[in-house]
C-alpha atoms as a PDB file:
ATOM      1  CA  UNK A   1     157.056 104.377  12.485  1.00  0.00           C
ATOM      2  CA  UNK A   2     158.549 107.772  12.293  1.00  0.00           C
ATOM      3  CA  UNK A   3     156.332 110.714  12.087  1.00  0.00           C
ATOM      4  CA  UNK A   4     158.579 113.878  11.007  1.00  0.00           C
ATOM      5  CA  UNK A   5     157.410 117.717  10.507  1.00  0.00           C
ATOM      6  CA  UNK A   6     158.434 118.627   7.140  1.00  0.00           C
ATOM      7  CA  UNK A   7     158.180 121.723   5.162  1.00  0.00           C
ATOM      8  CA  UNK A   8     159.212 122.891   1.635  1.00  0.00           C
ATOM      9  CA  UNK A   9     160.726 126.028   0.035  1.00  0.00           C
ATOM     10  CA  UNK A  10     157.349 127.852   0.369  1.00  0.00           C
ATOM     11  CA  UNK A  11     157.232 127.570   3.862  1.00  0.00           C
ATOM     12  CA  UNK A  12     154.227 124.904   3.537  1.00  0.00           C
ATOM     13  CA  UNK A  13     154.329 122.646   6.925  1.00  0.00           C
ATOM     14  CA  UNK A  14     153.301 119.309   6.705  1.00  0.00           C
ATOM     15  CA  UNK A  15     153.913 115.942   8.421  1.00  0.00           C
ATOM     16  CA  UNK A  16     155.642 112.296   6.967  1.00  0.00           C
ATOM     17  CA  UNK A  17     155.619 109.563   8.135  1.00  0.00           C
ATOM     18  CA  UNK A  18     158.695 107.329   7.653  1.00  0.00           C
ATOM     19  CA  UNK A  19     160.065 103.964   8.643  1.00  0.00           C
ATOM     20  CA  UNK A  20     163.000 105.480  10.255  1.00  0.00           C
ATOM     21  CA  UNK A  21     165.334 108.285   9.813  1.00  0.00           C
ATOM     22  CA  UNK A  22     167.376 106.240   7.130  1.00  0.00           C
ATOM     23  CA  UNK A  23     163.964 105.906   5.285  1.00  0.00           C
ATOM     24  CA  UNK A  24     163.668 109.500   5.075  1.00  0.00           C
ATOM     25  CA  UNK A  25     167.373 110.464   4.028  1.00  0.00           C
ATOM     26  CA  UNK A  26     166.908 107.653   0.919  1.00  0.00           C
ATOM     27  CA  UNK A  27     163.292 109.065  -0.050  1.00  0.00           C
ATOM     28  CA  UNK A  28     165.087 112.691  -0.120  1.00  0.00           C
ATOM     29  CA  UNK A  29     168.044 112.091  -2.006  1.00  0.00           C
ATOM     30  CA  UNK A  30     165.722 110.181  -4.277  1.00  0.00           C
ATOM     31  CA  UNK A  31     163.693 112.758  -4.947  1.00  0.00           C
ATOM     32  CA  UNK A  32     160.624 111.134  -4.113  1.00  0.00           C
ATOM     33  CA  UNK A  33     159.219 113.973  -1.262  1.00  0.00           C
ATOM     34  CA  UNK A  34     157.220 116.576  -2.980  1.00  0.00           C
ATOM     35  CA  UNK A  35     155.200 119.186  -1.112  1.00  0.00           C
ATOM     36  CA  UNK A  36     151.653 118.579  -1.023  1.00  0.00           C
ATOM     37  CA  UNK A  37     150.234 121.689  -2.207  1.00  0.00           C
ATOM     38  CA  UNK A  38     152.988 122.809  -4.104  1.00  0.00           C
ATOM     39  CA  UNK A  39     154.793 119.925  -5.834  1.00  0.00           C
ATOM     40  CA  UNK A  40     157.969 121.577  -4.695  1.00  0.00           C
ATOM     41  CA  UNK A  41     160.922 118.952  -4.683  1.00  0.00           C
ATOM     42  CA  UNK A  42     162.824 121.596  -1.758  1.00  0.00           C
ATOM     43  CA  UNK A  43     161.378 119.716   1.507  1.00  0.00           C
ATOM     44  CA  UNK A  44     163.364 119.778   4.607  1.00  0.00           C
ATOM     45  CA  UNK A  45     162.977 118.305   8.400  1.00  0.00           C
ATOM     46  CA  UNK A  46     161.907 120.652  10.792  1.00  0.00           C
ATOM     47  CA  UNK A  47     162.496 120.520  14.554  1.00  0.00           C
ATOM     48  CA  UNK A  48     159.819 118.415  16.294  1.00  0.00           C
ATOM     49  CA  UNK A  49     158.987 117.746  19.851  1.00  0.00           C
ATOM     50  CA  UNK A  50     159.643 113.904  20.903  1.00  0.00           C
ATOM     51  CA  UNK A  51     156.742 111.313  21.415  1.00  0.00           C
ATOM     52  CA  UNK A  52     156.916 109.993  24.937  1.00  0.00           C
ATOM     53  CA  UNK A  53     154.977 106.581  25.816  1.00  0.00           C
ATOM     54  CA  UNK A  54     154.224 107.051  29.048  1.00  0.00           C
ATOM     55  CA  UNK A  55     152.360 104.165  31.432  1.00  0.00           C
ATOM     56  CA  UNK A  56     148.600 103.398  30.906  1.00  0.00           C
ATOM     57  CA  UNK A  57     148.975 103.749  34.612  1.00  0.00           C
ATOM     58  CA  UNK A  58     149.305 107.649  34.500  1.00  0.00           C
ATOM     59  CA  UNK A  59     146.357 109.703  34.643  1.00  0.00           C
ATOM     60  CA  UNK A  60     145.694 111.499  31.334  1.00  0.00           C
ATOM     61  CA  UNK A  61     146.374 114.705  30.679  1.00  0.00           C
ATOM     62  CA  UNK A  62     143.940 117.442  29.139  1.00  0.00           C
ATOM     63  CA  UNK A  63     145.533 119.121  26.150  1.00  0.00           C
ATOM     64  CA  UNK A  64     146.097 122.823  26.916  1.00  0.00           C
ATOM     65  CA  UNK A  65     144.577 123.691  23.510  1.00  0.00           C
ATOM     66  CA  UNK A  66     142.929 121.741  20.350  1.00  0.00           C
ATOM     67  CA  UNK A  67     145.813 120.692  18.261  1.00  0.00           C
ATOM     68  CA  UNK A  68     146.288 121.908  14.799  1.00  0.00           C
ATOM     69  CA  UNK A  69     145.010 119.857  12.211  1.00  0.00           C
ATOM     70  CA  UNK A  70     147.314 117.128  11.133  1.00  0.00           C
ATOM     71  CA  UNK A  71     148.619 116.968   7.467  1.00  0.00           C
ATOM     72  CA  UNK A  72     149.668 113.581   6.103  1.00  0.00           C
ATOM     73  CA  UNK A  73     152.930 113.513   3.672  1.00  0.00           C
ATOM     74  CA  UNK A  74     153.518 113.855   0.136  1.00  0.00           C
ATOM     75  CA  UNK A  75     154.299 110.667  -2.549  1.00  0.00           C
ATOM     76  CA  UNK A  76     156.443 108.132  -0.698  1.00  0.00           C
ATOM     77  CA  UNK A  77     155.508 109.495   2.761  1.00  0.00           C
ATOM     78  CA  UNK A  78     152.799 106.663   3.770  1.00  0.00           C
ATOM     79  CA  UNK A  79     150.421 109.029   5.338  1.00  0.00           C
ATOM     80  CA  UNK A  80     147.133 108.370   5.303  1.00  0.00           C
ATOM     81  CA  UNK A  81     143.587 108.137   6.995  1.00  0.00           C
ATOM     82  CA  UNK A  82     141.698 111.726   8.399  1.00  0.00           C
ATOM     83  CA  UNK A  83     144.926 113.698   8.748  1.00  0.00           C
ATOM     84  CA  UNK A  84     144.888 113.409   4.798  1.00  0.00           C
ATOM     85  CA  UNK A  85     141.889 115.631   4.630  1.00  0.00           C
ATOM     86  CA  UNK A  86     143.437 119.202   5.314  1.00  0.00           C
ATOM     87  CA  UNK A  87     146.144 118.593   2.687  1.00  0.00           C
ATOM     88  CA  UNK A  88     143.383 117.542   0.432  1.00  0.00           C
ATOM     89  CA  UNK A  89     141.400 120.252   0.638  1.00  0.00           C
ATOM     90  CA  UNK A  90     144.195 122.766   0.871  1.00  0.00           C
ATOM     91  CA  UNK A  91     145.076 121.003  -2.357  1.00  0.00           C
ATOM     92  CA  UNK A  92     141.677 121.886  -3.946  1.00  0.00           C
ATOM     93  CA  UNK A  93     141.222 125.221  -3.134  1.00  0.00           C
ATOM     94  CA  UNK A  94     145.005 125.690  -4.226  1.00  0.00           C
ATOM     95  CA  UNK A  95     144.195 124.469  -7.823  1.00  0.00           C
ATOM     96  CA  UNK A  96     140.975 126.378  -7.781  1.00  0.00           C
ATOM     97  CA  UNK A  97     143.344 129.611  -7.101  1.00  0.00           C
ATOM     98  CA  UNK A  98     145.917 128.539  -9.927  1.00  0.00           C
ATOM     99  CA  UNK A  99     142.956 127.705 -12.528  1.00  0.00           C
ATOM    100  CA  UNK A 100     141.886 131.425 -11.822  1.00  0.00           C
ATOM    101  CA  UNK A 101     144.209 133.185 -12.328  1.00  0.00           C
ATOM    102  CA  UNK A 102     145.377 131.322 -15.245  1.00  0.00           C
ATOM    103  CA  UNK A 103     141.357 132.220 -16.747  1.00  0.00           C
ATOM    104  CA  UNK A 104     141.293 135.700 -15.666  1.00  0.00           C
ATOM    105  CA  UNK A 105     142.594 139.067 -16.789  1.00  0.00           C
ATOM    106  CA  UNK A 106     144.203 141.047 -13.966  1.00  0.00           C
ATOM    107  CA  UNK A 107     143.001 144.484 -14.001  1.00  0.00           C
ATOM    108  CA  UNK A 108     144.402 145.531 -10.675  1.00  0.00           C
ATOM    109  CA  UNK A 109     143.349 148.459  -9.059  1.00  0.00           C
ATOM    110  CA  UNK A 110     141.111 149.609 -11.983  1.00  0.00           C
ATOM    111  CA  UNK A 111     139.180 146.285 -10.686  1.00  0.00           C
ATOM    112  CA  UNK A 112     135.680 148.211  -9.620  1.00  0.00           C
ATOM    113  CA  UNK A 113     135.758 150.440 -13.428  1.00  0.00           C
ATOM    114  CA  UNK A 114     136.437 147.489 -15.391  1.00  0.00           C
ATOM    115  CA  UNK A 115     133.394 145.450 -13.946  1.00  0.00           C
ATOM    116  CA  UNK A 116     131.265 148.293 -14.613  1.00  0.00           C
ATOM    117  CA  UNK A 117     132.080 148.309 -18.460  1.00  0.00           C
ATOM    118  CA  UNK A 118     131.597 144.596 -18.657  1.00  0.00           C
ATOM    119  CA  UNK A 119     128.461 144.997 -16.880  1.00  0.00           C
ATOM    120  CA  UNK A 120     126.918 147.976 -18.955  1.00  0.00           C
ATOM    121  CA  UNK A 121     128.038 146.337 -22.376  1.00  0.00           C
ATOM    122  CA  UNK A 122     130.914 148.903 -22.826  1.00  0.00           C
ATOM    123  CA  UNK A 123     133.700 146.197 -23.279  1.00  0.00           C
ATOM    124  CA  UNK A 124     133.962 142.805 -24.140  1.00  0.00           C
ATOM    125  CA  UNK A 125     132.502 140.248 -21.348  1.00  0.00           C
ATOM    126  CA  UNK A 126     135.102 138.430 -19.586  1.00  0.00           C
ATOM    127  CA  UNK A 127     136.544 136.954 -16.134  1.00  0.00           C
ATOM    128  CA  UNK A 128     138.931 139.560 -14.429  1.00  0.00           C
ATOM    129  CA  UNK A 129     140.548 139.607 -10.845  1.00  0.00           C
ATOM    130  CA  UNK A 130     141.785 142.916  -8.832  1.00  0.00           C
ATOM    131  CA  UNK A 131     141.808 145.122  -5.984  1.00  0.00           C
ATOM    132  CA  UNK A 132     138.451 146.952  -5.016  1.00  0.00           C
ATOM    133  CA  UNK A 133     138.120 149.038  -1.391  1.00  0.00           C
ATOM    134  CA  UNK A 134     134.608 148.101   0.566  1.00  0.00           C
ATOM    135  CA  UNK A 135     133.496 151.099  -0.331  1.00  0.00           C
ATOM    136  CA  UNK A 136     133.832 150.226  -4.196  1.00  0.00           C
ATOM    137  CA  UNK A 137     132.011 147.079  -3.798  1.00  0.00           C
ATOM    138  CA  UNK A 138     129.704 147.643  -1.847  1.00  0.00           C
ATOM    139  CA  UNK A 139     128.801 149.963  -4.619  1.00  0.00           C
ATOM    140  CA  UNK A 140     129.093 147.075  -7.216  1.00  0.00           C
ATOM    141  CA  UNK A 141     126.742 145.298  -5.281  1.00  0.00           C
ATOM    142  CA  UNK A 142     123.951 148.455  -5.207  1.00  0.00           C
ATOM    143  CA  UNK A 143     124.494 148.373  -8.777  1.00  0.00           C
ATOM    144  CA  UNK A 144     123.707 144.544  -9.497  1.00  0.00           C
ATOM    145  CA  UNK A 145     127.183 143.862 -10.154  1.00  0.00           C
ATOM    146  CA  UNK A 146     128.586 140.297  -8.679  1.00  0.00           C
ATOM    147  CA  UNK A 147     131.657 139.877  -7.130  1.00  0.00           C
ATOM    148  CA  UNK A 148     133.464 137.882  -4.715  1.00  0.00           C
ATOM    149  CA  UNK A 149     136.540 138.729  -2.435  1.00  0.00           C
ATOM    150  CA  UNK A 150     139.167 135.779  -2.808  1.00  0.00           C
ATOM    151  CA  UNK A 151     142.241 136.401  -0.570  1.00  0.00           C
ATOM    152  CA  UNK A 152     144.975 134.810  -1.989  1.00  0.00           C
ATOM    153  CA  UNK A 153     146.764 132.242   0.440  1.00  0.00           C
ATOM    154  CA  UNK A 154     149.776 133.854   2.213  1.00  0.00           C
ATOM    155  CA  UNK A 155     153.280 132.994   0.450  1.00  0.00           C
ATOM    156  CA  UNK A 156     151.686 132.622  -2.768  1.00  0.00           C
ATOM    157  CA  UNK A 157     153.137 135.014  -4.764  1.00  0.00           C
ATOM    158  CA  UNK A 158     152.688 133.793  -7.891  1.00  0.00           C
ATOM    159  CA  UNK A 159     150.061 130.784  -8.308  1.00  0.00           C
ATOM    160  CA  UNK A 160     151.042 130.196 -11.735  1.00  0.00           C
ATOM    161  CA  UNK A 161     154.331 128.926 -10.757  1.00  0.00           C
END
């Protein structure tokens, strides 16, 4: 088995695991490797440190630091088990993002105004996404106003895409 480090166009980083390099080449030129969280077709190898097998005579060695969660592959990589989780849940909250924004008006900067009006009946009630400082809503909240900070992932420009 051939575990590779593979990332797509976005820069997502993710792991596949292969029956040998061949296996990997024919998948690609297939088509069949798709990112994960993206569905982006534009995956490429990335450098990765070799396994060594070393003697069950050889006293183990503590890891310097906890490793990073694993990811399993996309379709046609054969990854599964607990490494599967992260990309899952990245997954999730990545469609949760997308169904957002593709059910909310962006109102940008004018974020903390345009609650207000929705609030106090001035406008029309409906879901909108912006900018606010701390300051601004922090003095939604004092007002009864609900809102919820939602970074959006880094290199995701445009979830709709």
């Amino acid at each position: 088995m051939l575990v590779l480090n593979l990332a797509c166009e976005a820069g997502h980083g993710f792991e596949g695991w292969f029956g040998s390099a061949a296996d990997f080449e024919s998948q690609q030129q297939r088509g069949l490797l798709s990112c994960p969280l993206c569905n982006s077709a534009q995956v490429r190898r990335m450098p990765s440190a070799p396994r060594l097998n070393l003697s069950a005579a050889a006293e183990p060695v503590a890891p310097a630091a906890a490793p990073a969660p694993a990811m399993s592959g996309g379709e046609g990589s054969g990854g599964v088990g607990a490494a599967a989780l992260p990309v899952a849940l990245q997954r999730q909250v990545m469609q949760a993002v997308r169904h957002l924004m593709a059910n909310t008006e962006d109102v940008g900067d004018r974020f903390a105004e345009e609650a207000r009006r929705i609030h106090y009946g001035e406008t029309e009630a409906r879901g909108i996404r912006g900018q606010a400082t701390p300051d601004e809503a922090s003095a939604l909240a004092e007002e009864g106003i609900e809102v919820v900070a939602l970074p959006v992932p880094d290199g995701l420009k445009d979830p709709l895409q």
